[in-house]
C-alpha atoms as a PDB file:
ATOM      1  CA  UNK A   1      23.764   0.603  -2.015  1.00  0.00           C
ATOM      2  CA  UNK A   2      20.880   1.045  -4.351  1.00  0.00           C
ATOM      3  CA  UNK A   3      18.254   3.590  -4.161  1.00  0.00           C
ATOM      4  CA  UNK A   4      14.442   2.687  -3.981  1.00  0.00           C
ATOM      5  CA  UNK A   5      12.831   3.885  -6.200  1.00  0.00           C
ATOM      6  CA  UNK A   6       9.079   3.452  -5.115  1.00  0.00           C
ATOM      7  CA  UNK A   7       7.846   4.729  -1.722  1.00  0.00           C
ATOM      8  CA  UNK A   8       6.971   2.674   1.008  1.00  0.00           C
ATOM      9  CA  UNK A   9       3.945   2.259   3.160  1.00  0.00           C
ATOM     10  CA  UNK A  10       4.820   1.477   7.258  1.00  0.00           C
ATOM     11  CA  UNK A  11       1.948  -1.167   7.644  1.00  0.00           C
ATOM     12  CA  UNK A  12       1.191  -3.817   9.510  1.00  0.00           C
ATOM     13  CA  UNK A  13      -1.031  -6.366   7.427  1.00  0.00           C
ATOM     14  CA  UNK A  14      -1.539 -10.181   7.783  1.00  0.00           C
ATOM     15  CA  UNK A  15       0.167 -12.439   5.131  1.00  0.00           C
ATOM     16  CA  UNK A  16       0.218 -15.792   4.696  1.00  0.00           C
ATOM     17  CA  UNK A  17       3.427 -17.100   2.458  1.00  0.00           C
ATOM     18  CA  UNK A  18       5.219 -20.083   0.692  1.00  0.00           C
ATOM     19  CA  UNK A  19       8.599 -20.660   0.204  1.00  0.00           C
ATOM     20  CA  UNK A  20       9.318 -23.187  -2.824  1.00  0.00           C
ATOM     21  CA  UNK A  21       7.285 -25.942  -2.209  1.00  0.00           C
ATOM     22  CA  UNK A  22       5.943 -26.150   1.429  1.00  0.00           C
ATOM     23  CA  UNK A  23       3.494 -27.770   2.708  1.00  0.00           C
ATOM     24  CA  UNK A  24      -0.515 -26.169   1.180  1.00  0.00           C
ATOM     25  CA  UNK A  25      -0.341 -24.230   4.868  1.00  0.00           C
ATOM     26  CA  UNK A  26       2.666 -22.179   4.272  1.00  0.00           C
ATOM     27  CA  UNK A  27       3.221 -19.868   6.968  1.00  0.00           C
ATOM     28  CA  UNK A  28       1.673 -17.023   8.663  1.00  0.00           C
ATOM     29  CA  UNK A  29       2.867 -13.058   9.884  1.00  0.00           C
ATOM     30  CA  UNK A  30       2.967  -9.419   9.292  1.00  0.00           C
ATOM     31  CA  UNK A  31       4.444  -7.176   6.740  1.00  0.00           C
ATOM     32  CA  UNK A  32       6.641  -4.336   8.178  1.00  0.00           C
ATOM     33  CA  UNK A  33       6.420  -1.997   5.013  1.00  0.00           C
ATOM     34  CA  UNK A  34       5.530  -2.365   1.635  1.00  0.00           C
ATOM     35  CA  UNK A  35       5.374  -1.041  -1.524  1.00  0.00           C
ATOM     36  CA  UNK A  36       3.708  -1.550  -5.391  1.00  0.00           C
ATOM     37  CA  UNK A  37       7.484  -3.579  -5.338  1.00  0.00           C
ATOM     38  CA  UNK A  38       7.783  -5.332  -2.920  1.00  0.00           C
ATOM     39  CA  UNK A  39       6.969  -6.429   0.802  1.00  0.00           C
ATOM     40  CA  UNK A  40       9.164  -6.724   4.074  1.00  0.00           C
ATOM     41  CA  UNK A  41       7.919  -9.217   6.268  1.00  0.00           C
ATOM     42  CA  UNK A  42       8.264 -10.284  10.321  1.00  0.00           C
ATOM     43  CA  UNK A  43      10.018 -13.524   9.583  1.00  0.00           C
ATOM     44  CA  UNK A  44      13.596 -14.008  10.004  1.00  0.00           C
ATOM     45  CA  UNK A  45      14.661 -17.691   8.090  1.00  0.00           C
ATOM     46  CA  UNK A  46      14.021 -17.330   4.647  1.00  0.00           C
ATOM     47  CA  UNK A  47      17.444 -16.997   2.648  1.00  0.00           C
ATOM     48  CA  UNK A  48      17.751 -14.871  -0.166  1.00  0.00           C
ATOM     49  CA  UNK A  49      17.022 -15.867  -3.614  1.00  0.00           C
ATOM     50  CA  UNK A  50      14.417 -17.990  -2.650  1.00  0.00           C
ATOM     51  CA  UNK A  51      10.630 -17.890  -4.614  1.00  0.00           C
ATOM     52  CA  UNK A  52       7.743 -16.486  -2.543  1.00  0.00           C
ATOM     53  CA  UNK A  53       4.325 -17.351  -2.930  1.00  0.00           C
ATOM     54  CA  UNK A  54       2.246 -14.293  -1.077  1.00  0.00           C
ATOM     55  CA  UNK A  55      -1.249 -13.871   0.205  1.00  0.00           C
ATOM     56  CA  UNK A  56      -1.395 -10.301   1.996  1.00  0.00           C
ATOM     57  CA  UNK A  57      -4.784  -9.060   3.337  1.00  0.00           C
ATOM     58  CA  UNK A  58      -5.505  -5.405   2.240  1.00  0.00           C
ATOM     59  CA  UNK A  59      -8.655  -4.611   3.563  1.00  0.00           C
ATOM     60  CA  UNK A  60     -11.626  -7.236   2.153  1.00  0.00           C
ATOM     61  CA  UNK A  61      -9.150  -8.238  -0.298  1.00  0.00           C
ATOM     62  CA  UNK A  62      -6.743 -11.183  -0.268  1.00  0.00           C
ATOM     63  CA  UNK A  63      -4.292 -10.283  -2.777  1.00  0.00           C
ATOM     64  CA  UNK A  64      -1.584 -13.170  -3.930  1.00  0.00           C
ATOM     65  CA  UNK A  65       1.791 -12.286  -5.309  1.00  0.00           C
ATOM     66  CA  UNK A  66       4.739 -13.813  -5.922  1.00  0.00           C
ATOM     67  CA  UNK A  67       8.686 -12.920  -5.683  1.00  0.00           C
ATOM     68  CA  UNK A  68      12.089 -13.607  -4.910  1.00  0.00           C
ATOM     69  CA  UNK A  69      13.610 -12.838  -1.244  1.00  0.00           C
ATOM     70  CA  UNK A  70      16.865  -9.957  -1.854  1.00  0.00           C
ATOM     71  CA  UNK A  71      17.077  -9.192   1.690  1.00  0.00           C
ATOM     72  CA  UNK A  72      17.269 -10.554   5.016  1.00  0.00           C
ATOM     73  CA  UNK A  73      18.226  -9.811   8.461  1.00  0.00           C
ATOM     74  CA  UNK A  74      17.349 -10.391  12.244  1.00  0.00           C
ATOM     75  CA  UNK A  75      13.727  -8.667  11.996  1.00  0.00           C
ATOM     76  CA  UNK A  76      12.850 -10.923   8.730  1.00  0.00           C
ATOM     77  CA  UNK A  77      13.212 -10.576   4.989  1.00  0.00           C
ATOM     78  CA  UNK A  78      12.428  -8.358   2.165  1.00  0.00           C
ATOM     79  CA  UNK A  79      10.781  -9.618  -1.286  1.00  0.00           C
ATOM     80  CA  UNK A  80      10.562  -8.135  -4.723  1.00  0.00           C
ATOM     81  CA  UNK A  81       7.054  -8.900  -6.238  1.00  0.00           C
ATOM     82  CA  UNK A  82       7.298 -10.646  -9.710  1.00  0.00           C
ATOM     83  CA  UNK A  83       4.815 -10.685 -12.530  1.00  0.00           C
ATOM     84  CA  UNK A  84       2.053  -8.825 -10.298  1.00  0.00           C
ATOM     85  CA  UNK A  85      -1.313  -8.845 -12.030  1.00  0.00           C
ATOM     86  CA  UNK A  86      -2.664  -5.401 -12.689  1.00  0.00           C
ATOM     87  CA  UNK A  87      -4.941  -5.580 -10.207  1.00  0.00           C
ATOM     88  CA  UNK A  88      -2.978  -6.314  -7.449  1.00  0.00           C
ATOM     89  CA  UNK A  89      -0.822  -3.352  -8.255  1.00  0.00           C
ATOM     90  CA  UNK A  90      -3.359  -1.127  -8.660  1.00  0.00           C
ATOM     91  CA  UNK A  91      -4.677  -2.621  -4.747  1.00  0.00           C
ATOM     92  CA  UNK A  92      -0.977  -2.118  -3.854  1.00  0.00           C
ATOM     93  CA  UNK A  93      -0.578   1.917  -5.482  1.00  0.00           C
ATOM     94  CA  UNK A  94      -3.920   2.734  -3.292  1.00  0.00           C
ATOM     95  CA  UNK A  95      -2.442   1.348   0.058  1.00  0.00           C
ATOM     96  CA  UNK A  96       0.687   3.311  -0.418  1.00  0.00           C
ATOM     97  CA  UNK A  97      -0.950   6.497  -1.708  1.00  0.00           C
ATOM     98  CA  UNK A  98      -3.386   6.616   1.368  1.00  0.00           C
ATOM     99  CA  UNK A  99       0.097   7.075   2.948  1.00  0.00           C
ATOM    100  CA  UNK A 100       0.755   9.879   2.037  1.00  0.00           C
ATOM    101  CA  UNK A 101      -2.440  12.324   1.166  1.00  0.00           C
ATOM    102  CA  UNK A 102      -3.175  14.658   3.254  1.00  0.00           C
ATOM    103  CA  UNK A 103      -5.916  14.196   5.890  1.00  0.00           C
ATOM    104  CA  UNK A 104      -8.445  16.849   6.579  1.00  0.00           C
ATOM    105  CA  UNK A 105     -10.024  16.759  10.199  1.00  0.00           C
ATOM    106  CA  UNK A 106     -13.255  18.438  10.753  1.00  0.00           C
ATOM    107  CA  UNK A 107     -12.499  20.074  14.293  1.00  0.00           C
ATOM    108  CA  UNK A 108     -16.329  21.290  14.445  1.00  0.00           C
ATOM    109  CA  UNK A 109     -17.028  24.853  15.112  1.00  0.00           C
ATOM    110  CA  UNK A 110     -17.872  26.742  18.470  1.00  0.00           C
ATOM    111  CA  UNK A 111     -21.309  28.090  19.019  1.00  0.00           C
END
């Protein structure tokens, strides 16, 4: 089993996706995880090796990828982004960063 190599954000964000040539309305549902390589999402019927067309929303932004389904299994399937523009991987490298930095919490002071 191969190793990933880039880490992973736990998030649940609205995406709309296209397998080959569907219909202009695709489908709609959630990613489970994802990272600056690629995205799991909530759908279970989308075989492997199929093409992807992606719009995930990151905030205000809409960003569109595309990529080939490696993975599936009961809770939905896993793509690896091809060809991402810059700045969708630079959108992507924020989400997962925000991860993992460390919060500081003002807990106020006594008087």
């Amino acid at each position: 089993m191969s190793e990933r190599r880039e880490s992973r954000r736990v998030i649940q964000l609205p995406v709309r996706f296209q397998v080959g040539a569907e219909g202009p309305e695709g489908r709609k549902s959630f990613t489970r995880d994802i990272s600056v390589m690629g995205v799991f999402i909530e759908d279970g019927d989308v075989e492997p090796g199929k093409t992807v067309s992606l719009a995930i929303s990151i905030g205000e932004h809409e960003v569109e990828l595309v990529g080939e389904v490696v993975r599936r299994d009961e809770g939905g399937f896993a793509v690896q982004f091809t060809g991402t523009p810059e700045l969708a991987r630079d959108l992507l490298a924020a989400l997962v960063a925000a991860a993992f930095e460390p919060r500081l919490v003002d807990l106020g002071t006594e008087k």
